[in-house]
PDB file of N, CA and C in Angstrom:
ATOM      1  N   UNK A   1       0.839  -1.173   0.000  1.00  0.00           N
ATOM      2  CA  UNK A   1       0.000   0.000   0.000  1.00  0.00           C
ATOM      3  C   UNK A   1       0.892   1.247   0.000  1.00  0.00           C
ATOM      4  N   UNK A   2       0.557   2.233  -0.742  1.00  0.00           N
ATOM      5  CA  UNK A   2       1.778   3.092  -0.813  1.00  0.00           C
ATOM      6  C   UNK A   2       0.703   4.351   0.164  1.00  0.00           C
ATOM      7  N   UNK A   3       1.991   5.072   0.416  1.00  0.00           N
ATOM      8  CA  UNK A   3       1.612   6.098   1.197  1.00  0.00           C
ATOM      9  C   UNK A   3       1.549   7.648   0.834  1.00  0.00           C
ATOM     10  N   UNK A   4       0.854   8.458   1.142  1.00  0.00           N
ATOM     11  CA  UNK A   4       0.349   9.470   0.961  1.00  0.00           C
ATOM     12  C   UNK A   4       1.530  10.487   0.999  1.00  0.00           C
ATOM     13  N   UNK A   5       2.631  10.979  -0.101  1.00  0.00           N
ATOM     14  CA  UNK A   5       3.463  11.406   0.661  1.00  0.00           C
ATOM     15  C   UNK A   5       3.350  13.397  -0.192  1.00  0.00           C
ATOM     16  N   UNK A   6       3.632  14.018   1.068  1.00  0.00           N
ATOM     17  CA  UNK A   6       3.546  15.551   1.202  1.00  0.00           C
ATOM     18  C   UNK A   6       4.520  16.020   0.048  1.00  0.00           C
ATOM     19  N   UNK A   7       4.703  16.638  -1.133  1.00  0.00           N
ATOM     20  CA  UNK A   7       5.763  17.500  -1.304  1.00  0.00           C
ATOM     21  C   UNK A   7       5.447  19.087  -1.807  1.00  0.00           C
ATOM     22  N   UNK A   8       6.197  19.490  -1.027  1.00  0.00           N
ATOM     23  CA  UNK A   8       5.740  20.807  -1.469  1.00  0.00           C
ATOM     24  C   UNK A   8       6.630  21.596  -2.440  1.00  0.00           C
ATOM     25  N   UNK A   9       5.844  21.941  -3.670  1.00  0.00           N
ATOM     26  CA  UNK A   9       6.980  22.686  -4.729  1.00  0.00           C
ATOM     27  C   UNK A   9       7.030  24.147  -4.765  1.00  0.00           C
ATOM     28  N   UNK A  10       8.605  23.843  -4.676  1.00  0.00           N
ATOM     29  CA  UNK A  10       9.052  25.916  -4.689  1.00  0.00           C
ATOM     30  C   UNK A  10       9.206  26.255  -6.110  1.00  0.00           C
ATOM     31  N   UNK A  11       8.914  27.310  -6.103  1.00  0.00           N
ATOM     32  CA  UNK A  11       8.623  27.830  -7.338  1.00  0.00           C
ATOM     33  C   UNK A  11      10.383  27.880  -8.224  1.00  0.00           C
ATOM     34  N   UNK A  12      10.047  27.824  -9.764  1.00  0.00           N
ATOM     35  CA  UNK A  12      11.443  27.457  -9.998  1.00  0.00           C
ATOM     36  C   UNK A  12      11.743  28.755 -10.635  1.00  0.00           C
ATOM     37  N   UNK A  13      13.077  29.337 -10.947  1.00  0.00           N
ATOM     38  CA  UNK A  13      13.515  30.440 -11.826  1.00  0.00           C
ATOM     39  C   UNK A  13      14.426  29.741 -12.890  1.00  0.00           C
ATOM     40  N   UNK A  14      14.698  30.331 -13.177  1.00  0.00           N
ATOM     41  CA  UNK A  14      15.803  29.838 -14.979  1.00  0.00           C
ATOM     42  C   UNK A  14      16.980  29.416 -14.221  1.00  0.00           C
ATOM     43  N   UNK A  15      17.501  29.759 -13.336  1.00  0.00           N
ATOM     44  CA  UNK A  15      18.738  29.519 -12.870  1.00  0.00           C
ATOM     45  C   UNK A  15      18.809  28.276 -12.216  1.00  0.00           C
ATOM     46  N   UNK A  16      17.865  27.610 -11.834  1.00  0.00           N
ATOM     47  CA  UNK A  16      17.147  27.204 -11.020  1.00  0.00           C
ATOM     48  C   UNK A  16      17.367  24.957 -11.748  1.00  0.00           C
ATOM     49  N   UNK A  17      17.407  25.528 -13.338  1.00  0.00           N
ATOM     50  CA  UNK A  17      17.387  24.954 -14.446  1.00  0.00           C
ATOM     51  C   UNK A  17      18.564  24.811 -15.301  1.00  0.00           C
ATOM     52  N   UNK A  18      19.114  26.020 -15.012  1.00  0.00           N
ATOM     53  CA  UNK A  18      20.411  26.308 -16.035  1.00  0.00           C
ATOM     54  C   UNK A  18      21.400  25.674 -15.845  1.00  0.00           C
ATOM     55  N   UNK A  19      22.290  25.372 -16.940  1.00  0.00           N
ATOM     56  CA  UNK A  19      23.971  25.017 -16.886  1.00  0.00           C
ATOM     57  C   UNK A  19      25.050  25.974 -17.260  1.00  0.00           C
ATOM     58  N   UNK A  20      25.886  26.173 -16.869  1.00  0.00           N
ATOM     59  CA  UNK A  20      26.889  26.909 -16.985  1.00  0.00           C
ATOM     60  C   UNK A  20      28.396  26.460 -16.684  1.00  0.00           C
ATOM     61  N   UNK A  21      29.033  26.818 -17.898  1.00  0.00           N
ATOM     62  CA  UNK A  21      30.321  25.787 -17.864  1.00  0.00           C
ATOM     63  C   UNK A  21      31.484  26.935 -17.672  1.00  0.00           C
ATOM     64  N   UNK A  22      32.281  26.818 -17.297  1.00  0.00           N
ATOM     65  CA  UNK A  22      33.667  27.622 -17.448  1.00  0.00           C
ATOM     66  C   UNK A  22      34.119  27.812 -18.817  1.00  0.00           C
ATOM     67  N   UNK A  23      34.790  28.861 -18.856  1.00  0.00           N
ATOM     68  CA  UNK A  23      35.400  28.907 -20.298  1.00  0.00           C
ATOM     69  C   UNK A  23      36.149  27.682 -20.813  1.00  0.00           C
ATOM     70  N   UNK A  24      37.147  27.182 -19.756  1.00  0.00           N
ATOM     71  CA  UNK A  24      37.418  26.285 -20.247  1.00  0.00           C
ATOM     72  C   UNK A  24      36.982  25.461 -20.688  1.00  0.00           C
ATOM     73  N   UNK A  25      35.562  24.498 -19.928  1.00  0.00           N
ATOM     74  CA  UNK A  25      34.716  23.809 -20.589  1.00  0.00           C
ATOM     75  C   UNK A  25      34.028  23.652 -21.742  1.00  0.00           C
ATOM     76  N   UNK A  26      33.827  24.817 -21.883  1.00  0.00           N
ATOM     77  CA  UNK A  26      33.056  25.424 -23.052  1.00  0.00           C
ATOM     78  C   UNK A  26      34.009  25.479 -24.143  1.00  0.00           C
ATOM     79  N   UNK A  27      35.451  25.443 -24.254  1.00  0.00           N
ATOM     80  CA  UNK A  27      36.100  25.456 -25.527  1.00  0.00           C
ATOM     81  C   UNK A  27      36.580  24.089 -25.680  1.00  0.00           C
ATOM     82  N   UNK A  28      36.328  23.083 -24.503  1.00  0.00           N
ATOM     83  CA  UNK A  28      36.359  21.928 -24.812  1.00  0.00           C
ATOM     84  C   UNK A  28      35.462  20.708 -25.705  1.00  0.00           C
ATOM     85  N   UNK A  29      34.039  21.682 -26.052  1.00  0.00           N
ATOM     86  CA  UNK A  29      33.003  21.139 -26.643  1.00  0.00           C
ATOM     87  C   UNK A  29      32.920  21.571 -27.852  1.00  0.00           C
ATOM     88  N   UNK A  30      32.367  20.161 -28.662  1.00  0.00           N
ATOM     89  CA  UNK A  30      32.600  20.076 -29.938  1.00  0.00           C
ATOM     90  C   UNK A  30      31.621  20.842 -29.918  1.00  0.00           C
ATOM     91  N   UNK A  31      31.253  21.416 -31.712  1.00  0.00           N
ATOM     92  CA  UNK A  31      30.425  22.418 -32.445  1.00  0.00           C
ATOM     93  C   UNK A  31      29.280  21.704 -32.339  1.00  0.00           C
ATOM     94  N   UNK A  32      28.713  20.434 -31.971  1.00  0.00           N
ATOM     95  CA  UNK A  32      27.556  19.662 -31.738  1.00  0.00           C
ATOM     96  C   UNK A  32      27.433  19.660 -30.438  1.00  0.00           C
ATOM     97  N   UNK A  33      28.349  19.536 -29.704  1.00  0.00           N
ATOM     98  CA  UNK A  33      27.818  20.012 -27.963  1.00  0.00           C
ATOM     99  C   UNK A  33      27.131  20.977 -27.957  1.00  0.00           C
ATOM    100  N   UNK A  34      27.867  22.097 -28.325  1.00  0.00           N
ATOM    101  CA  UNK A  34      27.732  23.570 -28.023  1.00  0.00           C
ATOM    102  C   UNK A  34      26.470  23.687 -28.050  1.00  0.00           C
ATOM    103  N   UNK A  35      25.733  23.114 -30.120  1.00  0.00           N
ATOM    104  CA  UNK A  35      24.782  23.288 -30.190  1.00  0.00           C
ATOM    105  C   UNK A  35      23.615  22.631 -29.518  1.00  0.00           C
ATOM    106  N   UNK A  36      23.527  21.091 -29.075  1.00  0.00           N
ATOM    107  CA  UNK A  36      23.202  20.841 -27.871  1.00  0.00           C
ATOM    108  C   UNK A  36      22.966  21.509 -26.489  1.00  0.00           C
ATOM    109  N   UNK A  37      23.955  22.024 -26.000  1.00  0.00           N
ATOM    110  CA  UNK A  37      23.971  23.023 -25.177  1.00  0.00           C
ATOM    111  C   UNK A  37      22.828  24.076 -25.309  1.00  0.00           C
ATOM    112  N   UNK A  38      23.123  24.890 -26.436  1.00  0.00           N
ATOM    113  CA  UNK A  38      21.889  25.890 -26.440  1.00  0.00           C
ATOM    114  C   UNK A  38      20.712  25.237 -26.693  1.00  0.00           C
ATOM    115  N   UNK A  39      20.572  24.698 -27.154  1.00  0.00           N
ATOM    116  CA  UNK A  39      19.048  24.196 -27.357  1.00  0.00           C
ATOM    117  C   UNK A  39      18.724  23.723 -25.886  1.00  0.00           C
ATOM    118  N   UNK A  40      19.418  22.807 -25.234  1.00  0.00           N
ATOM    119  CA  UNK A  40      18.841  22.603 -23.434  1.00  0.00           C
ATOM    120  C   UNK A  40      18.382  23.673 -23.045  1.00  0.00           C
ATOM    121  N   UNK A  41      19.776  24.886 -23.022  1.00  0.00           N
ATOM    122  CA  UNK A  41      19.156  26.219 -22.291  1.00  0.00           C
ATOM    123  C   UNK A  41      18.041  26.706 -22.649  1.00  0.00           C
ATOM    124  N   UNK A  42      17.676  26.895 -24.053  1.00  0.00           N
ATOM    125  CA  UNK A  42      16.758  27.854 -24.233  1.00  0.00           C
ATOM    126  C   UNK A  42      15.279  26.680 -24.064  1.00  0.00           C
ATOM    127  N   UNK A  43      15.537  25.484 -24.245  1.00  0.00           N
ATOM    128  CA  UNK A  43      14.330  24.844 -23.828  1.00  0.00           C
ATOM    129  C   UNK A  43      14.601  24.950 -22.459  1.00  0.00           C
ATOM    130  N   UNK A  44      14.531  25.210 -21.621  1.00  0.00           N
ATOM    131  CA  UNK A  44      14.786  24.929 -20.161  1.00  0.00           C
ATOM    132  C   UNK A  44      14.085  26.387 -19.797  1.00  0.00           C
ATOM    133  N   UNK A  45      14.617  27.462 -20.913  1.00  0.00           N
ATOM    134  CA  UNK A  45      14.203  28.826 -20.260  1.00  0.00           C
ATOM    135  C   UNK A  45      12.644  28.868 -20.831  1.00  0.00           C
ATOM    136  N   UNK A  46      12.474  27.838 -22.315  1.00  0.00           N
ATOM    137  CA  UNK A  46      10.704  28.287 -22.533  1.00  0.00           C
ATOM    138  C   UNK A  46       9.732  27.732 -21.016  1.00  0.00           C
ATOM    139  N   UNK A  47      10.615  26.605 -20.479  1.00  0.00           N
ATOM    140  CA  UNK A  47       9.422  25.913 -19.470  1.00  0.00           C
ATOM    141  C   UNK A  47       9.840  26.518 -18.359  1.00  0.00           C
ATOM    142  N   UNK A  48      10.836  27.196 -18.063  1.00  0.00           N
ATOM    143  CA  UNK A  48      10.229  28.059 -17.298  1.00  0.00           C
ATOM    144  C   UNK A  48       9.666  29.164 -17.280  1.00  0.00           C
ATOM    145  N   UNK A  49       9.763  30.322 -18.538  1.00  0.00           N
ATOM    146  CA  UNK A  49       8.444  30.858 -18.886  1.00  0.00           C
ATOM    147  C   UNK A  49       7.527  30.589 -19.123  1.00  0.00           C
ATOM    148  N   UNK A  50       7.267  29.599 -19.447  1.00  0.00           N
ATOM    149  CA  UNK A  50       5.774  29.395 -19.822  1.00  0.00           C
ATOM    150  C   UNK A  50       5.024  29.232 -18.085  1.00  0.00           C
ATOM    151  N   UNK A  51       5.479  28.524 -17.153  1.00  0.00           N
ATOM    152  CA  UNK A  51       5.091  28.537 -15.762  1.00  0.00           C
ATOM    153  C   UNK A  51       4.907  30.094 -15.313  1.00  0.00           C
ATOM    154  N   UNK A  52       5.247  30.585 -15.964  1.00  0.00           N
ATOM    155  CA  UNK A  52       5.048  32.172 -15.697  1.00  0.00           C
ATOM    156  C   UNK A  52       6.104  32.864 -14.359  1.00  0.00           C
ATOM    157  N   UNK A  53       7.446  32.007 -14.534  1.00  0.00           N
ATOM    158  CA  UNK A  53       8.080  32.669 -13.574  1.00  0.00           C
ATOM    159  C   UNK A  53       9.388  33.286 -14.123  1.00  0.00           C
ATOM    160  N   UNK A  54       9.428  34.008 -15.253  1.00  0.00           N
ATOM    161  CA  UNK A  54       9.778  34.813 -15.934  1.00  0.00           C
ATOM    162  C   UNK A  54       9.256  35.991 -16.642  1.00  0.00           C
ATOM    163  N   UNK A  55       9.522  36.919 -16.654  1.00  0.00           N
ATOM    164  CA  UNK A  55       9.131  37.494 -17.804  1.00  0.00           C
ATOM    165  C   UNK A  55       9.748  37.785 -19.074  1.00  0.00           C
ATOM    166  N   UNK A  56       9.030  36.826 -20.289  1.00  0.00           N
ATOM    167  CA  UNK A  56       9.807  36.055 -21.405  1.00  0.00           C
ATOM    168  C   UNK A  56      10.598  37.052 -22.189  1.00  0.00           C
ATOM    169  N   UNK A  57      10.426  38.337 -22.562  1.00  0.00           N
ATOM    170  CA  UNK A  57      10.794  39.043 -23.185  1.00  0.00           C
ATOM    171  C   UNK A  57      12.100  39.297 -22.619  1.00  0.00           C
ATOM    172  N   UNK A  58      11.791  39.971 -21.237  1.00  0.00           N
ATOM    173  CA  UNK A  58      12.696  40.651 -20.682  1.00  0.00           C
ATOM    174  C   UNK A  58      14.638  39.769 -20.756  1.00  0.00           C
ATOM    175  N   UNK A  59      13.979  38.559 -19.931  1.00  0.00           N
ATOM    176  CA  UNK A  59      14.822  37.190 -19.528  1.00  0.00           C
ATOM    177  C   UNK A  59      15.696  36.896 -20.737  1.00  0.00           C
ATOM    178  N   UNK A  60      14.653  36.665 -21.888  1.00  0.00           N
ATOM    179  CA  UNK A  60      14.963  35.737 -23.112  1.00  0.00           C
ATOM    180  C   UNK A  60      16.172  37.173 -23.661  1.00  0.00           C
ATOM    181  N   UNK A  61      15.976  38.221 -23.642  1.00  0.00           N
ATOM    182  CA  UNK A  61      16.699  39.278 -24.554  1.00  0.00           C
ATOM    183  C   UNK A  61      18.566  38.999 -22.964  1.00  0.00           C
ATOM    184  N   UNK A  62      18.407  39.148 -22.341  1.00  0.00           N
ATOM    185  CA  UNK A  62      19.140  38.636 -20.959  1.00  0.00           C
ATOM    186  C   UNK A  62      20.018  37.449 -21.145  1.00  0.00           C
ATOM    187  N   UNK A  63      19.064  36.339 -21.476  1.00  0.00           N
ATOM    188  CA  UNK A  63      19.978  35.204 -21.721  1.00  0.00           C
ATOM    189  C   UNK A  63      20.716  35.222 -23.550  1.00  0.00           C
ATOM    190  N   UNK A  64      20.047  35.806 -24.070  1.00  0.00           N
ATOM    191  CA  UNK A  64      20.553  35.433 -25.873  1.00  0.00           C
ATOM    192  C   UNK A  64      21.865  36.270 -25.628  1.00  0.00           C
ATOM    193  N   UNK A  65      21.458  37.375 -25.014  1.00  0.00           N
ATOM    194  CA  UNK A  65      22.561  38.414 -24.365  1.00  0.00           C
ATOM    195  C   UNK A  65      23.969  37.572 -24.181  1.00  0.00           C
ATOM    196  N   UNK A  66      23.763  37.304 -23.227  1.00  0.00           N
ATOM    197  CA  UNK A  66      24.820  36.698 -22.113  1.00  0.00           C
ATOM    198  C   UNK A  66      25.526  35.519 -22.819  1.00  0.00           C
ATOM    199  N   UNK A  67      24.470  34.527 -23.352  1.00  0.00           N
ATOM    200  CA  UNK A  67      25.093  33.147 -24.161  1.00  0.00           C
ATOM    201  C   UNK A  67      25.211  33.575 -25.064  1.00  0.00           C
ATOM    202  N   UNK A  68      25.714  34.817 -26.270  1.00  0.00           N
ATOM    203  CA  UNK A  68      25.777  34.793 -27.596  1.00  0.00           C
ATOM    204  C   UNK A  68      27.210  35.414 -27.003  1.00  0.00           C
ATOM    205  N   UNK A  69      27.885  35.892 -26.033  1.00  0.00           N
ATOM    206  CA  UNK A  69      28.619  36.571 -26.145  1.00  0.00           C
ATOM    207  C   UNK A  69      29.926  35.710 -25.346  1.00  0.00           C
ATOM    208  N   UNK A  70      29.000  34.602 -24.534  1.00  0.00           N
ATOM    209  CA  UNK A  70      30.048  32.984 -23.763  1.00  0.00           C
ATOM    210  C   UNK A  70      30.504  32.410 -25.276  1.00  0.00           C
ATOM    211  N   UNK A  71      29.652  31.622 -25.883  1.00  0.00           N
ATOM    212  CA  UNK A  71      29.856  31.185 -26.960  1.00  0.00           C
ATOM    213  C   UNK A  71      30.279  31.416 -27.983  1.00  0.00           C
ATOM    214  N   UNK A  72      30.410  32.554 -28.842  1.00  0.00           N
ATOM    215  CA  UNK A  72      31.064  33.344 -29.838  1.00  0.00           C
ATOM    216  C   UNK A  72      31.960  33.083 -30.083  1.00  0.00           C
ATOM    217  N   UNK A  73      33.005  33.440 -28.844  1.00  0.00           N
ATOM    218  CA  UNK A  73      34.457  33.415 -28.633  1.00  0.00           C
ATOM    219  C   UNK A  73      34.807  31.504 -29.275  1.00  0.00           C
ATOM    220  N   UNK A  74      33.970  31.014 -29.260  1.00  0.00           N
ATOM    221  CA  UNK A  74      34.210  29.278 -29.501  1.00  0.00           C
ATOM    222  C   UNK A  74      33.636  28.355 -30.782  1.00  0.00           C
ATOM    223  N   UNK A  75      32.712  29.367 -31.519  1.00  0.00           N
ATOM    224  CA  UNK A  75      32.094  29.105 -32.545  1.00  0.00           C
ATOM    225  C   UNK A  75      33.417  28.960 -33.587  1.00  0.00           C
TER     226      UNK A  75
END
């Protein structure tokens, strides 16, 4: 008989979700990681906008920001 068990969920943010590698890491990954890589993040950042604990515009212009300018340097 299984039991009734309590969990209570905290609300999540992008960070919450995210990966983040060192530079070094990041120039260690092939051109198919990388792209791997972004696609996790930015799927990771739609579900957590879509839960509505972002605001998508703001975030999404924030993260393309931030990861177009990690990654570049390695493309």
């Amino acid at each position: 008989m299984m039991e009734n068990i309590s969990v209570k969920a905290e609300p999540q943010i992008f960070e919450d979700v995210a990966m983040y590698f060192t530079e070094q890491e990041l120039a260690s990954l092939t051109l198919d990681q990388k792209a791997l890589y972004k696609d996790v993040v930015l799927e990771n950042f739609a579900h957590v906008a879509f839960l509505g604990y972002i605001s998508k515009l703001r975030k999404y212009a924030q993260l393309a920001e931030a990861e177009a300018s990690r990654v570049k340097a390695f493309l």
